[in-house]
C-alpha atoms as a PDB file:
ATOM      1  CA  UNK A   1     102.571  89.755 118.252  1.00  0.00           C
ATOM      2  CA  UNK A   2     105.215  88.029 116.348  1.00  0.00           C
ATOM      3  CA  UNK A   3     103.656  89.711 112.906  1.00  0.00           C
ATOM      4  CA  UNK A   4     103.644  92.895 114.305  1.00  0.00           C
ATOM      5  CA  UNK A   5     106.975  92.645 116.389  1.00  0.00           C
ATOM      6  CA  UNK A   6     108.938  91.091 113.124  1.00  0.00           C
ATOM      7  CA  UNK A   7     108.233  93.920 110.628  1.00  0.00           C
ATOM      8  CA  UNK A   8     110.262  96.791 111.468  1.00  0.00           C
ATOM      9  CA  UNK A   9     109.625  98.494 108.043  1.00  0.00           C
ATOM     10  CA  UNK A  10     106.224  97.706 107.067  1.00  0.00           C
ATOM     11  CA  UNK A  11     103.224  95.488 107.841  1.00  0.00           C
ATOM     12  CA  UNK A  12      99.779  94.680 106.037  1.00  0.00           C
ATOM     13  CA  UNK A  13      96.848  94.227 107.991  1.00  0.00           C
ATOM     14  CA  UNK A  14      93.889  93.110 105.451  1.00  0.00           C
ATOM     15  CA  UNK A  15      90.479  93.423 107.587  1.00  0.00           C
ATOM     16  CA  UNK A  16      87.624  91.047 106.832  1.00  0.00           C
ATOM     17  CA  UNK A  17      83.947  91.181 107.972  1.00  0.00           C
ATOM     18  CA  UNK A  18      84.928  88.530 110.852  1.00  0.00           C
ATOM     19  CA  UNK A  19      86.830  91.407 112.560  1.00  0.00           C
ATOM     20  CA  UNK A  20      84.216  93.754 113.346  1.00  0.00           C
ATOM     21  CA  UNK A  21      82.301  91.088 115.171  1.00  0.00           C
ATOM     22  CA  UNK A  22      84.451  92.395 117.958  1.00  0.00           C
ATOM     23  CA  UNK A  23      83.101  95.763 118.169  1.00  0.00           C
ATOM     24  CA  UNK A  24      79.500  94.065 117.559  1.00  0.00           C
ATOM     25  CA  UNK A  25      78.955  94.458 114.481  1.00  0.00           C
ATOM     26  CA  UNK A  26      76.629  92.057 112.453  1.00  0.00           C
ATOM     27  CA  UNK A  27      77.792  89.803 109.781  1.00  0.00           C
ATOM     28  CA  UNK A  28      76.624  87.552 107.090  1.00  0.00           C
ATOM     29  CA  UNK A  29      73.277  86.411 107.931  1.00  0.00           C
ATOM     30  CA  UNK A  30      72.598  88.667 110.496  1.00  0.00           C
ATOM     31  CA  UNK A  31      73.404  91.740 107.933  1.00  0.00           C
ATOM     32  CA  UNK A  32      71.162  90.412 105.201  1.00  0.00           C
ATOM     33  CA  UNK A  33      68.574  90.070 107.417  1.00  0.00           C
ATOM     34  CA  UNK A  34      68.817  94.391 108.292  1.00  0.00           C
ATOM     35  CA  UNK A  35      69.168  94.580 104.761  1.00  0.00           C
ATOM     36  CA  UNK A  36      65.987  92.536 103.916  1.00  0.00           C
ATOM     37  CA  UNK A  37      63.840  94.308 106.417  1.00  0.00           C
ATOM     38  CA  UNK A  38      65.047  98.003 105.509  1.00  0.00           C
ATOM     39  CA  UNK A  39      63.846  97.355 102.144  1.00  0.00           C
ATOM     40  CA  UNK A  40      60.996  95.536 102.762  1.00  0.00           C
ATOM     41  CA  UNK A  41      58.953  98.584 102.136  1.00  0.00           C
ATOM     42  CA  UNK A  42      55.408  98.404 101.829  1.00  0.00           C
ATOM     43  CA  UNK A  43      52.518 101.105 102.322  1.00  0.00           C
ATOM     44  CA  UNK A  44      49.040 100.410 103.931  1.00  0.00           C
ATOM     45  CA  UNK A  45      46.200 101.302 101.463  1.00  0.00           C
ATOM     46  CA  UNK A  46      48.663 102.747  99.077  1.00  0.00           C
ATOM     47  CA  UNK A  47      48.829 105.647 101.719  1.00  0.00           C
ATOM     48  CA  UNK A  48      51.172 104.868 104.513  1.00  0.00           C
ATOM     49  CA  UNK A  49      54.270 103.887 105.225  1.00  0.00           C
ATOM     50  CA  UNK A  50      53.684 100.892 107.426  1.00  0.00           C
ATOM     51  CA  UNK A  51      56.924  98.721 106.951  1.00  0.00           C
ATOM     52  CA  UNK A  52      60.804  98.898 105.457  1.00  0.00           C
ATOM     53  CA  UNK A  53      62.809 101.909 106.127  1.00  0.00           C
ATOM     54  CA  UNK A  54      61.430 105.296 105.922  1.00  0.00           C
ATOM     55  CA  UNK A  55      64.704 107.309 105.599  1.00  0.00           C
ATOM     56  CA  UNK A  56      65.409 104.975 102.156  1.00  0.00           C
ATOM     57  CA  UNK A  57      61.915 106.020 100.870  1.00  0.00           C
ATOM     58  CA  UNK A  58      62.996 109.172 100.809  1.00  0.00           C
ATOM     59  CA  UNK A  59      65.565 109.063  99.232  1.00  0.00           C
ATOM     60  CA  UNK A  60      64.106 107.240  96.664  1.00  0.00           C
ATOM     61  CA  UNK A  61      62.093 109.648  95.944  1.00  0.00           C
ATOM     62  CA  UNK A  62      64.817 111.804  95.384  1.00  0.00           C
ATOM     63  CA  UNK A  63      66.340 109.524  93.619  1.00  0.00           C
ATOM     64  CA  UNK A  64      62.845 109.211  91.022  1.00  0.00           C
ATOM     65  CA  UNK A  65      63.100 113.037  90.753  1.00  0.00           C
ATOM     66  CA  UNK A  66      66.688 113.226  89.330  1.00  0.00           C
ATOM     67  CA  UNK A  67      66.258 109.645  87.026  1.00  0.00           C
ATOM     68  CA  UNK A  68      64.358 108.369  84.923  1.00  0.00           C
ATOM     69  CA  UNK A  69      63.207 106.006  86.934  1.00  0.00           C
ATOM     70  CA  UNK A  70      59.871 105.986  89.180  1.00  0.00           C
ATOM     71  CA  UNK A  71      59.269 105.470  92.792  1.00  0.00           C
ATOM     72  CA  UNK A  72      57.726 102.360  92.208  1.00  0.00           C
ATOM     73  CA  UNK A  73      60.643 101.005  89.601  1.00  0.00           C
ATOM     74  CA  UNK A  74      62.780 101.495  92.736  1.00  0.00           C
ATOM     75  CA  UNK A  75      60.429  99.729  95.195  1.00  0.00           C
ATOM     76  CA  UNK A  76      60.243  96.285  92.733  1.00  0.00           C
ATOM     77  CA  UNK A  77      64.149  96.328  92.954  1.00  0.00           C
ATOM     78  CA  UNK A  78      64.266  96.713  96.671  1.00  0.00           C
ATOM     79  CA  UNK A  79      61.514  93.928  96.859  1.00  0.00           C
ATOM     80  CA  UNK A  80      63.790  91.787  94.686  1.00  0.00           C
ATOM     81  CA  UNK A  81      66.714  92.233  96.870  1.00  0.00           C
ATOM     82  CA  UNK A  82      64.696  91.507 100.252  1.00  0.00           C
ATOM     83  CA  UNK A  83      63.377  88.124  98.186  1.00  0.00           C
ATOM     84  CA  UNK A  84      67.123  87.067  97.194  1.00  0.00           C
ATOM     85  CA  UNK A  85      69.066  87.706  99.995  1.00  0.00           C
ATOM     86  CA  UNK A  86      68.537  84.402 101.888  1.00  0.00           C
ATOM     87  CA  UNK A  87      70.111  82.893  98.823  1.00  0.00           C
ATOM     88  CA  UNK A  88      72.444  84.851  98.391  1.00  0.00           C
ATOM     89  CA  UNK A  89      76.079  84.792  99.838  1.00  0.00           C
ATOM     90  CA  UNK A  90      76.140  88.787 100.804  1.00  0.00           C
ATOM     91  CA  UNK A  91      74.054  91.645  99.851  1.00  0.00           C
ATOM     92  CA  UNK A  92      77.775  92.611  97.860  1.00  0.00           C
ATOM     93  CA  UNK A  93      78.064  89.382  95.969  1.00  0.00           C
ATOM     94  CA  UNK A  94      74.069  89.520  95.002  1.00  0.00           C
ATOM     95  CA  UNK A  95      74.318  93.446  93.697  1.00  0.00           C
ATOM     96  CA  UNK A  96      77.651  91.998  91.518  1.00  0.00           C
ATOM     97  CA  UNK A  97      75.030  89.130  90.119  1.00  0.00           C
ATOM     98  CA  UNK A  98      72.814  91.502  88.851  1.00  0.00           C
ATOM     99  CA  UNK A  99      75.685  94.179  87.722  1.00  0.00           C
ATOM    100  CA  UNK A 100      74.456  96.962  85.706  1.00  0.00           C
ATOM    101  CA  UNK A 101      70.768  96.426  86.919  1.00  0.00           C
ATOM    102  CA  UNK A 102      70.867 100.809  88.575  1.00  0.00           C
ATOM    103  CA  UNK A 103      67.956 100.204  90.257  1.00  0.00           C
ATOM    104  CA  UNK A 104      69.201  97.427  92.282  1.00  0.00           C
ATOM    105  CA  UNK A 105      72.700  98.878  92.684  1.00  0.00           C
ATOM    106  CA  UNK A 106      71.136 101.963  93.983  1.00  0.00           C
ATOM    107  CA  UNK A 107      68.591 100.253  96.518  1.00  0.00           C
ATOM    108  CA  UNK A 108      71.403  97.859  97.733  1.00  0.00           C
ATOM    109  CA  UNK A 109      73.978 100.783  98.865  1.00  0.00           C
ATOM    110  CA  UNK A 110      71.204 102.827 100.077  1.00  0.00           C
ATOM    111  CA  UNK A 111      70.180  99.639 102.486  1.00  0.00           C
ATOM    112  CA  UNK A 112      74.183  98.644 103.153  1.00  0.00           C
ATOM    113  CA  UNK A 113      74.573 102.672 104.069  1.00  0.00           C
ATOM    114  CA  UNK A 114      71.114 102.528 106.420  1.00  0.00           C
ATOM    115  CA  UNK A 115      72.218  99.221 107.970  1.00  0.00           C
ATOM    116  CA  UNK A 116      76.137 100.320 109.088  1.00  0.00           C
ATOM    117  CA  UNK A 117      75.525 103.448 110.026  1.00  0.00           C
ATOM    118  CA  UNK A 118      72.555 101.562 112.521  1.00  0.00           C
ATOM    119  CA  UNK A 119      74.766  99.043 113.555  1.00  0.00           C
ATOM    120  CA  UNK A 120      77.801 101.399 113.942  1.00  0.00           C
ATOM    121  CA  UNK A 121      75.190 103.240 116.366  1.00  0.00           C
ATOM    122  CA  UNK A 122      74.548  99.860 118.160  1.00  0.00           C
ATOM    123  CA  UNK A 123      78.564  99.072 118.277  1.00  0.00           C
ATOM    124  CA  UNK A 124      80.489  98.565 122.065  1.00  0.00           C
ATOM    125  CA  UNK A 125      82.422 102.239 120.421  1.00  0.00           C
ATOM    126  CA  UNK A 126      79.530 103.960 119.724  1.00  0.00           C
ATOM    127  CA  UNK A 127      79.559 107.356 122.167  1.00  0.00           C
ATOM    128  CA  UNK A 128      76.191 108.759 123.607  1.00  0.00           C
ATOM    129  CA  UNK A 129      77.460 112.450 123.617  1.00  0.00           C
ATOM    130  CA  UNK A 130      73.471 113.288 125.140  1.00  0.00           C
ATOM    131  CA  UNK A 131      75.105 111.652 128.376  1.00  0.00           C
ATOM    132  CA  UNK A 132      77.830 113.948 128.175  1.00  0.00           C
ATOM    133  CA  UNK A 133      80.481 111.113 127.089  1.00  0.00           C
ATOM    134  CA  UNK A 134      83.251 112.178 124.728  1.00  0.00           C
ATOM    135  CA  UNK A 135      85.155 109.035 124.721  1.00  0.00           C
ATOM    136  CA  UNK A 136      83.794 105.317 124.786  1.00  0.00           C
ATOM    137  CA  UNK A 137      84.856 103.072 127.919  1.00  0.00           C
ATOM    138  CA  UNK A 138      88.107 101.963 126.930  1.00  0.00           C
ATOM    139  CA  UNK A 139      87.810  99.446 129.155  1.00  0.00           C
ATOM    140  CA  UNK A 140      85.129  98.066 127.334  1.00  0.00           C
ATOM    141  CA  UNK A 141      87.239  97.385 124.353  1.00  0.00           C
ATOM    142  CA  UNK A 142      90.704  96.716 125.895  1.00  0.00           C
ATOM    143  CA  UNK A 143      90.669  92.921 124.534  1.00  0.00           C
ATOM    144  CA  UNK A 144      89.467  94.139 120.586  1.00  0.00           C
ATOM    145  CA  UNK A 145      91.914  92.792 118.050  1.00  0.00           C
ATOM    146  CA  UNK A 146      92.328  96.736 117.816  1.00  0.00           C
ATOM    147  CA  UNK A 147      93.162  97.259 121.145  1.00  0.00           C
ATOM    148  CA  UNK A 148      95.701  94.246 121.360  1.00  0.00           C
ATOM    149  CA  UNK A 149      97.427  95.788 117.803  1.00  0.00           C
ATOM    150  CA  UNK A 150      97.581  99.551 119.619  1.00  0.00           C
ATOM    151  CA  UNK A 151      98.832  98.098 122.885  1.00  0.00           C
ATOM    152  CA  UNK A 152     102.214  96.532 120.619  1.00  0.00           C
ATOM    153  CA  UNK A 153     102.261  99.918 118.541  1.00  0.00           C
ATOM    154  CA  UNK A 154     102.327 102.285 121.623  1.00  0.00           C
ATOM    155  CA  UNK A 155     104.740  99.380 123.564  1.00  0.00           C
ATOM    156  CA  UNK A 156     107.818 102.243 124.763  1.00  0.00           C
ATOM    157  CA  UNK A 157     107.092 104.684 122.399  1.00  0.00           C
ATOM    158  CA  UNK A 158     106.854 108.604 123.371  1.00  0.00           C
ATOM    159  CA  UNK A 159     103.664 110.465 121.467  1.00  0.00           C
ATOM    160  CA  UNK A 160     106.599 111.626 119.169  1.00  0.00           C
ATOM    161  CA  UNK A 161     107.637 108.895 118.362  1.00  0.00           C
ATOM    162  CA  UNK A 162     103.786 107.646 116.826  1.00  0.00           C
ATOM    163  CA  UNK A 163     104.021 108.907 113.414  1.00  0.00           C
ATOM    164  CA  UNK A 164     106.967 106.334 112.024  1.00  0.00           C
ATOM    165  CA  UNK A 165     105.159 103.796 113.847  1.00  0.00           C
ATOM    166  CA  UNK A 166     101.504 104.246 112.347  1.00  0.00           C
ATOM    167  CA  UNK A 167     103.478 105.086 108.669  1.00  0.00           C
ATOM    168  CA  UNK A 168     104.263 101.810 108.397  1.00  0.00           C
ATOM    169  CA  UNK A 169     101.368 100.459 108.544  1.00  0.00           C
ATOM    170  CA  UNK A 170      98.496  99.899 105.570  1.00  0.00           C
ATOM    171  CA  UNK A 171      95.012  98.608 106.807  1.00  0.00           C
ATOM    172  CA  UNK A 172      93.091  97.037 103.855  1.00  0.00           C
ATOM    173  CA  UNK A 173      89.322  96.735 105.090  1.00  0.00           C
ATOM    174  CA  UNK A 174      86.866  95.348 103.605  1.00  0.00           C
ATOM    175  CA  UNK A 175      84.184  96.525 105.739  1.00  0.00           C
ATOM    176  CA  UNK A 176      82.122  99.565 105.035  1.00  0.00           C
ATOM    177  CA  UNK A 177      82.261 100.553 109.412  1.00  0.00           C
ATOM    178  CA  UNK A 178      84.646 103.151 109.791  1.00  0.00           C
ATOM    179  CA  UNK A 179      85.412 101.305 113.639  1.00  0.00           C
ATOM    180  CA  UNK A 180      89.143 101.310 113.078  1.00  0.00           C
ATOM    181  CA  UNK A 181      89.324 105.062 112.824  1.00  0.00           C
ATOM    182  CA  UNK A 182      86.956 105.655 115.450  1.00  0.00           C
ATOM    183  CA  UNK A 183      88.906 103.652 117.693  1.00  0.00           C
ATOM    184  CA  UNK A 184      92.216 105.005 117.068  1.00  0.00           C
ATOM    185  CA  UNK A 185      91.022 108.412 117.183  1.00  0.00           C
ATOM    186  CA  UNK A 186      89.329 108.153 121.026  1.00  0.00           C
ATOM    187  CA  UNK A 187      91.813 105.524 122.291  1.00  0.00           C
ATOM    188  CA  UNK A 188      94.982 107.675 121.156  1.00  0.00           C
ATOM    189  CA  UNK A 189      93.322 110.984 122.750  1.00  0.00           C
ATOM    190  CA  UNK A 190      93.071 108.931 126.082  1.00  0.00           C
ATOM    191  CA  UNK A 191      96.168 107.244 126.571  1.00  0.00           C
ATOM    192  CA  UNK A 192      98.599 109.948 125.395  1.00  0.00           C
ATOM    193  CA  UNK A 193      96.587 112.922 126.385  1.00  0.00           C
ATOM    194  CA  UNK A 194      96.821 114.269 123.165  1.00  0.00           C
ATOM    195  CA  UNK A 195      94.320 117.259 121.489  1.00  0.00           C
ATOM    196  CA  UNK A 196      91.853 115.880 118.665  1.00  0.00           C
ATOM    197  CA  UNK A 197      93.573 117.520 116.153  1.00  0.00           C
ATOM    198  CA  UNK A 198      96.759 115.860 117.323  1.00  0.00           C
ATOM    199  CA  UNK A 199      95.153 112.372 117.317  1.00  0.00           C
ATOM    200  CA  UNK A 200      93.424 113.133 114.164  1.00  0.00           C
ATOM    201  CA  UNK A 201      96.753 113.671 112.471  1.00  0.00           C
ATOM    202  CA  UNK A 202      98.397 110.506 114.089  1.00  0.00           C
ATOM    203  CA  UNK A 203      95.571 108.612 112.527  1.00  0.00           C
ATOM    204  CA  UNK A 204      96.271 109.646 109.565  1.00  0.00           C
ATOM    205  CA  UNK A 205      99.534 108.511 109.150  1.00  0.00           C
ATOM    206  CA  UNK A 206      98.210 104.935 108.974  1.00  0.00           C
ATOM    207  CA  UNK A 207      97.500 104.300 105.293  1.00  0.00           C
ATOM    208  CA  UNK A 208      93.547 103.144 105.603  1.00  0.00           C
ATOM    209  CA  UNK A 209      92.457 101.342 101.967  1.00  0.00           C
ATOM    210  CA  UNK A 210      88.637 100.348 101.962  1.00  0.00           C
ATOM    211  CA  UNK A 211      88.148  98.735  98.727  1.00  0.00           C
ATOM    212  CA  UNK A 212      84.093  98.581  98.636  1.00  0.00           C
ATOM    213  CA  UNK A 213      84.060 102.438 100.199  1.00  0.00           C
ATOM    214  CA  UNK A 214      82.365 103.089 103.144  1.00  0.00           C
ATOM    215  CA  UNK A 215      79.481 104.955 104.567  1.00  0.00           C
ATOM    216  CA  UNK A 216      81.902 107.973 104.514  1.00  0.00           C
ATOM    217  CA  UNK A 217      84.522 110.019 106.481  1.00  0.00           C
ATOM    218  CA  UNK A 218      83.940 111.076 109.594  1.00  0.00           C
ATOM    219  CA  UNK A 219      83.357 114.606 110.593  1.00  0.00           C
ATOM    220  CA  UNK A 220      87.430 115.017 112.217  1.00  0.00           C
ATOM    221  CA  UNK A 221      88.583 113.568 108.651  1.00  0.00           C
ATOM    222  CA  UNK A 222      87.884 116.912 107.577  1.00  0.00           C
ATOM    223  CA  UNK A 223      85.617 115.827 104.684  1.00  0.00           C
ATOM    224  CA  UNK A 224      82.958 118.003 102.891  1.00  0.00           C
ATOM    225  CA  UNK A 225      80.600 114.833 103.187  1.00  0.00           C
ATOM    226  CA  UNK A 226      81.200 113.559 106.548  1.00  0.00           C
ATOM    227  CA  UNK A 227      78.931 111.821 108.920  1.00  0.00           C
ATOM    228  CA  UNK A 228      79.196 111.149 112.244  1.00  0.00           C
ATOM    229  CA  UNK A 229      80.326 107.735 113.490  1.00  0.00           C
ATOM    230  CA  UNK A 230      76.552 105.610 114.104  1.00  0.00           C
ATOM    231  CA  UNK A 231      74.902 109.353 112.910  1.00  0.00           C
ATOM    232  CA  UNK A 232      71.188 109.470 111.234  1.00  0.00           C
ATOM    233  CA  UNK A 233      71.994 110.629 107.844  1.00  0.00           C
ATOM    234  CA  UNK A 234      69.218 112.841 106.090  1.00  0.00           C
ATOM    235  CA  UNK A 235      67.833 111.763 103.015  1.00  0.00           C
ATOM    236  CA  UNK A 236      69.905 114.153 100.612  1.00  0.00           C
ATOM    237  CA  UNK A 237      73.303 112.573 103.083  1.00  0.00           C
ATOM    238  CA  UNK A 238      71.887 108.992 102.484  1.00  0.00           C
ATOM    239  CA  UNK A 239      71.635 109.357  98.517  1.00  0.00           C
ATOM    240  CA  UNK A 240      75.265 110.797  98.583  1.00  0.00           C
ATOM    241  CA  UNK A 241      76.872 108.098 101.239  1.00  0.00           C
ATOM    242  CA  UNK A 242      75.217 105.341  99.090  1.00  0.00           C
ATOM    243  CA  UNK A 243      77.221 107.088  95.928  1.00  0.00           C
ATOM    244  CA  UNK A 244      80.202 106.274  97.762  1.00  0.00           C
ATOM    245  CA  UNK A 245      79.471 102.549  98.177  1.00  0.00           C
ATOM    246  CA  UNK A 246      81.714 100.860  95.219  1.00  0.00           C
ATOM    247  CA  UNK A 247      80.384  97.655  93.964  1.00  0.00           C
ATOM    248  CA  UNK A 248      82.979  94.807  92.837  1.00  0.00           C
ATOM    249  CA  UNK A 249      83.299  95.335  89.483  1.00  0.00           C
ATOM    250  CA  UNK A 250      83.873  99.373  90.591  1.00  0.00           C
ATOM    251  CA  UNK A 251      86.248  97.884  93.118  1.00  0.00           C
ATOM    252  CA  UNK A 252      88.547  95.941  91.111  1.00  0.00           C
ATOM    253  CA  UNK A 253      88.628  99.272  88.328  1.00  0.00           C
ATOM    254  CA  UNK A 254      92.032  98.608  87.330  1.00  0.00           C
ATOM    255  CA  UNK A 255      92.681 102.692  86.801  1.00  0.00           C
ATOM    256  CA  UNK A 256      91.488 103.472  90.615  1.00  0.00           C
ATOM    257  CA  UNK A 257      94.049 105.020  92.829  1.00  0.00           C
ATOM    258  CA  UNK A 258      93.242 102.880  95.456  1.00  0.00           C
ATOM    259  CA  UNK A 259      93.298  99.728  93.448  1.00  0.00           C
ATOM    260  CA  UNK A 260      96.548 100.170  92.923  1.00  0.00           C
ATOM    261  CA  UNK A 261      97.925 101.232  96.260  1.00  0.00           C
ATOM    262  CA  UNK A 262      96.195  97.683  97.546  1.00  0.00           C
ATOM    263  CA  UNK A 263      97.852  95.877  95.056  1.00  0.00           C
ATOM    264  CA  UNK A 264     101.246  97.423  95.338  1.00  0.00           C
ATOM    265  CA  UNK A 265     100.805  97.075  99.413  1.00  0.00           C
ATOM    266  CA  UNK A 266     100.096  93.591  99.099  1.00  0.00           C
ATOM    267  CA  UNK A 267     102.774  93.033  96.636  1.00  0.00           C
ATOM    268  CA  UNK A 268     105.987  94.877  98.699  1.00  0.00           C
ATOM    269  CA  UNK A 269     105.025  93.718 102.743  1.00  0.00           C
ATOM    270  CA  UNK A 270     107.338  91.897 104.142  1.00  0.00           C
ATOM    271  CA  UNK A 271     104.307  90.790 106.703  1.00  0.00           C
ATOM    272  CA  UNK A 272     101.003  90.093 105.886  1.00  0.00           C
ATOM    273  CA  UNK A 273      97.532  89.503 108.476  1.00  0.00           C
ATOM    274  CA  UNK A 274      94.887  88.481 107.071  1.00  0.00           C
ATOM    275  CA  UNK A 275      92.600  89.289 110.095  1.00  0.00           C
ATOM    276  CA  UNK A 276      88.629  87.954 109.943  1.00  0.00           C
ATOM    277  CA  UNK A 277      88.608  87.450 106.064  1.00  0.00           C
ATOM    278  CA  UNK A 278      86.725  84.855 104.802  1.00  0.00           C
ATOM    279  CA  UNK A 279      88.929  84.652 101.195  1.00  0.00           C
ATOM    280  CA  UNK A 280      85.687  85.074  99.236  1.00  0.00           C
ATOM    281  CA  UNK A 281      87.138  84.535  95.219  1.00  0.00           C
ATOM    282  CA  UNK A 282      85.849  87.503  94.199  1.00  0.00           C
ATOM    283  CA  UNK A 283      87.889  89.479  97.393  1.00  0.00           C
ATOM    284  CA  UNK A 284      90.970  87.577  96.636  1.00  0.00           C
ATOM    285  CA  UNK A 285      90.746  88.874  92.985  1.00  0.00           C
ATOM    286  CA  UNK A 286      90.235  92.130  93.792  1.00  0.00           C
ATOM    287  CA  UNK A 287      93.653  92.156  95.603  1.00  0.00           C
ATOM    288  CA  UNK A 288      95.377  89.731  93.820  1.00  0.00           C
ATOM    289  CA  UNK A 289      98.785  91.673  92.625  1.00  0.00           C
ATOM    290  CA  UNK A 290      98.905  91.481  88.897  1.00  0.00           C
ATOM    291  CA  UNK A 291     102.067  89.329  87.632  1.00  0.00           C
ATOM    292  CA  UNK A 292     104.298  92.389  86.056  1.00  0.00           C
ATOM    293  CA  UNK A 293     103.609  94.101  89.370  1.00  0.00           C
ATOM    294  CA  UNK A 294     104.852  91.079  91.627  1.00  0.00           C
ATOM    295  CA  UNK A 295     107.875  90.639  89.403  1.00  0.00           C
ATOM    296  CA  UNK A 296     109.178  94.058  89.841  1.00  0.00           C
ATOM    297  CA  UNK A 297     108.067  95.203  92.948  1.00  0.00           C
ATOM    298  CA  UNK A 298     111.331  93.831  94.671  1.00  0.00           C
ATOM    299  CA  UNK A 299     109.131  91.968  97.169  1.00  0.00           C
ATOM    300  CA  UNK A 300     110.477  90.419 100.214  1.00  0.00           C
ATOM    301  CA  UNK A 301     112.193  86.875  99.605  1.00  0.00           C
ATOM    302  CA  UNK A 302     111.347  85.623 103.371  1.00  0.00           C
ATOM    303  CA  UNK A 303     108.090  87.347 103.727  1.00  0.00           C
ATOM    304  CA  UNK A 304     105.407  86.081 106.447  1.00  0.00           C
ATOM    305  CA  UNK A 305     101.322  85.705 105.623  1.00  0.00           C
ATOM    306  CA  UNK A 306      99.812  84.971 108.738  1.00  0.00           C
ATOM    307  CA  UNK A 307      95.780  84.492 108.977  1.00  0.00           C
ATOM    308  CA  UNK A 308      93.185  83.844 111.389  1.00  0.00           C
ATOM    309  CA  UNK A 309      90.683  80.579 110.333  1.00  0.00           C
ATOM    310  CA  UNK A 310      87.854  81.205 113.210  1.00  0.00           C
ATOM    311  CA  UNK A 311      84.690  79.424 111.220  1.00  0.00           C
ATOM    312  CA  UNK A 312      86.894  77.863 108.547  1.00  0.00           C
ATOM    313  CA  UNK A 313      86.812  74.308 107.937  1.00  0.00           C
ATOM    314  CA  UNK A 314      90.101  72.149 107.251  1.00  0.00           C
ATOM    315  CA  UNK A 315      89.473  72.003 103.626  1.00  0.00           C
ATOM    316  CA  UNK A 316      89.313  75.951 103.258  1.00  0.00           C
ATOM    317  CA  UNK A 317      92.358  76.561 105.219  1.00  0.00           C
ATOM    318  CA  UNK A 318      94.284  73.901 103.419  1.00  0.00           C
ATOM    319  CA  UNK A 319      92.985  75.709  99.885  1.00  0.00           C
END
């Protein structure tokens, strides 16, 4: 409340992994494991399909018709991935390990697109429209982190009065989910009574960064390559969501638009949440502002960072 309440210009909310646990989400281990299993594709007299994902196969074999590569080059590299993920920190930091390896890049985005779009299907927002619903129970998610934050936004404000609000705020997430959205979307529709298109607007107000991509916009975002929140892509949709997966080193592309909106962000808020991050070193790079930018930016001389340490030791805090 007090980071919130003690920016009235701007605030910077930058959303780690750790966040979405609220929504139930998996994380870490729990997320490699998907990942591992998805790819663990193997056939049963060179025939049939009898484990792994069989969405992914297909797309790799649309994949082998457009490359140069072969089915089976693409299998090896999803095998290797399923063998190296228990040692590896995330399925992110393993695809920047072996950067410029295609085939694994390409078999790593198609399983991180598979696995969110699964678990955004298994989420406490997902929305069984065959029952009829066209709103989750918001009393279901009343005590999110994202319900608390909308609670202090809408706090004596008129619908009008929404779009300064929601302007001055940037979300930086990390996360491929599109949850935040989702939730804004439904939730604002409820409590103000407002049309979609309305609430679709309002949403849009908010500045949303995601600096790895994610599994793509969803259908109300007016895209040309939506998909809907926890939705079963198609093969052809699964080759194209993976192609918006960004990898680190495509992340921290100096030249990208969004690169430098981050930076700049991070650089000129006068508050700063770091909410469910886990400062990885190669996250905190990615939005570190560069020097000439931090100089001249004009930043705020008595600017708060606040940060939630859930699962961080002493040592990690202190650093």
């Amino acid at each position: 409340r007090e980071c919130f309440m003690a920016s009235t210009k701007s605030l910077t909310i930058v959303v780690g992994a750790g966040a979405s646990t609220d929504f139930n989400l998996p994380v870490g281990s729990e997320l490699k494991k998907k990942i591992s299993s998805l790819l663990d594709i193997r056939f049963e007299h060179g025939i049939r399909q009898k484990t792994g994902d069989y969405l992914i196969m297909e797309a790799i074999r649309l994949k082998a018709n457009n490359t140069s590569h072969g089915a089976n080059d693409y299998l090896h590299a999803g095998w290797q991935i399923r063998d190296a993920l228990p040692l590896a920190p995330s399925i992110d930091q393993y695809i920047n390990t072996q950067r410029g390896n295609e085939l694994i890049e390409t078999c790593g985005k198609l399983a991180i697109v598979r696995a969110i779009l699964d678990a955004e299907r298994n989420s406490a927002l997902h929305i069984d429209h065959r029952s009829g619903a066209e709103n989750f129970n918001i009393a279901n998610t009343a005590n999110t982190w994202i319900g608390c934050l909308l609670r202090m936004i809408v706090d004596g404000c008129v619908a009008e009065e929404l779009d300064d609000r929601f302007r001055s705020i940037t979300l930086i997430v990390f996360n491929y989910d599109r949850c935040i959205e989702h939730y804004l979307y439904h939730a604002l529709q409820i409590y103000y009574k407002v049309p979609k298109q309305r609430a679709a607007e309002l949403v849009s107000r908010i500045r949303v960064l995601h600096p790895y991509g994610s599994v793509g916009e969803l259908p109300w975002q007016n895209s040309s390559h939506h998909v809907g929140y926890g939705a079963e892509p198609n093969p052809h949709q699964l080759v194209e969501l993976a192609s918006q997966i960004k990898t680190f080193t495509e992340g921290t592309n100096p030249n990208d638009s969004d690169m430098v909106q981050i930076r700049a962000a991070l650089s000129m808020a006068p508050r700063v949440l770091f909410l469910g991050f886990a400062f990885h070193p190669l996250n905190l790079e990615l939005i570190r502002p560069h020097s000439e930018l931090f100089e001249h930016s004009g930043a705020p001389e008595n600017r708060r960072i606040f940060a939630t340490a859930i699962g961080l030791s002493k040592y990690d805090c202190d650093q």
